[in-house]
Protein backbone atom coordinates (compact mmCIF):
# COMPACT_ATOMS: atom_id res chain seq x y z
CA UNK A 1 62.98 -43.17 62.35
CA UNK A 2 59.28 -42.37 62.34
CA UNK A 3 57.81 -39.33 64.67
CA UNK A 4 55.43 -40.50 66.94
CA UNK A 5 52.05 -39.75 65.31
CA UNK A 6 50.70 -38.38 69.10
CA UNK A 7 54.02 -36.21 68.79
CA UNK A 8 52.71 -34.81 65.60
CA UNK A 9 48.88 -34.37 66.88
CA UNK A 10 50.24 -32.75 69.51
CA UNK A 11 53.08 -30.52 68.19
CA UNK A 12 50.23 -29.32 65.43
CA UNK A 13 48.07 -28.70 68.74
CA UNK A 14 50.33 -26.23 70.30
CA UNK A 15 50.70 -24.28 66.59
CA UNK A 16 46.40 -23.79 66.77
CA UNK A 17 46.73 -22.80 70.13
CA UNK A 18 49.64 -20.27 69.86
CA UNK A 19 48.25 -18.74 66.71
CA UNK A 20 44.66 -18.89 68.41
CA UNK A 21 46.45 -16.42 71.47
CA UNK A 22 47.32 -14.20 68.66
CA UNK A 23 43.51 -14.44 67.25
CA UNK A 24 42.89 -13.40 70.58
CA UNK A 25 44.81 -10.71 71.41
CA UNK A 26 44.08 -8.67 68.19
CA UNK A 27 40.24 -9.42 69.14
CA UNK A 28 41.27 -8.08 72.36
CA UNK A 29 42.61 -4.63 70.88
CA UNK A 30 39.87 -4.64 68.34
CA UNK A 31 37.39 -4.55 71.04
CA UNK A 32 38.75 -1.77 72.88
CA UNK A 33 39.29 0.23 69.70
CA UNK A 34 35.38 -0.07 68.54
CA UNK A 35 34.61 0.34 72.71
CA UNK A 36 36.11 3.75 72.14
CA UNK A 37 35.06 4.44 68.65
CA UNK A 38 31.10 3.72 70.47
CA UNK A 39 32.27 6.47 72.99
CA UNK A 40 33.04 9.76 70.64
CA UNK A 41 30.07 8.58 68.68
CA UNK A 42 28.21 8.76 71.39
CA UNK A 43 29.76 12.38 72.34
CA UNK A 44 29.34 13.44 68.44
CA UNK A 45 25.62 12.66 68.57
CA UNK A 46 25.14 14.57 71.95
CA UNK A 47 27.22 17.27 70.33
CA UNK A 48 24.75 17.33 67.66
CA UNK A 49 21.73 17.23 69.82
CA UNK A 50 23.02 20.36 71.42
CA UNK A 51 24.46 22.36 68.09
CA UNK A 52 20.54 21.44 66.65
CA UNK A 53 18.99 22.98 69.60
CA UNK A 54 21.20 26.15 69.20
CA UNK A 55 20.09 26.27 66.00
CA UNK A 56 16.58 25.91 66.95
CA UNK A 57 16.97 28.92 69.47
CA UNK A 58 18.34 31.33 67.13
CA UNK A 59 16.05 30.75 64.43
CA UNK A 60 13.35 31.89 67.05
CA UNK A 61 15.32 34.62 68.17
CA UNK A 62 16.19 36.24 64.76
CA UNK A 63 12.43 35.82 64.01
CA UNK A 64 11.35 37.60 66.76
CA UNK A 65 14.46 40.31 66.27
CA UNK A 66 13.15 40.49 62.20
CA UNK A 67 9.32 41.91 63.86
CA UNK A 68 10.67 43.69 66.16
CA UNK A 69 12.53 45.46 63.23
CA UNK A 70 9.20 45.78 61.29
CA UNK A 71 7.70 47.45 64.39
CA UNK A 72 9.89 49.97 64.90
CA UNK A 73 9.77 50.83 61.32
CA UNK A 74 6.32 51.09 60.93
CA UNK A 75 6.49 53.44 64.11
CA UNK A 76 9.06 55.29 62.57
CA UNK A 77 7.64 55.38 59.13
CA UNK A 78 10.48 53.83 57.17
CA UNK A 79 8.42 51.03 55.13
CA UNK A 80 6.97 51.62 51.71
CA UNK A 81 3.77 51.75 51.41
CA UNK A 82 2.25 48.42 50.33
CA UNK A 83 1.72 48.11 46.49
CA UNK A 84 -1.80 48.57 45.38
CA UNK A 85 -3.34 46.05 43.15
């Protein structure tokens, strides 16, 4: 006996749709992984923002520790004399 040709439309249907769920479910999980990955990228760049800034502050604050080294040397007399040309 010959299947019903709606019987095979329609039994070849439910295969696209139940391997479509799957499609969708890994989307689904896919999604929430990159939602998350966005998230510590997010907390990585304001990380950075803050380490740069840090760095930004000490760099001022070991310049203005270096002169205030060179001042109290030159009051104390401990540089050399410059060289004369």
């Amino acid at each position: 006996m010959v299947d019903d040709p709606y019987e095979i439309i329609l039994d070849h249907l439910r295969d696209l749709r139940a391997g479509q769920h799957g499609v969708d479910e890994r989307l689904d999980r896919i999604e929430k992984r990159l939602g998350n990955v966005d998230r510590q990228l997010a907390g990585f760049r304001n990380d950075l923002a803050i380490l740069h800034q840090m760095y930004a502050d000490h760099r001022d604050e070991f310049g203005d520790l270096r002169e205030r080294v060179a001042l109290i040397e030159r009051r104390l007399g401990l540089t050399d004399a410059p060289a004369e040309h």
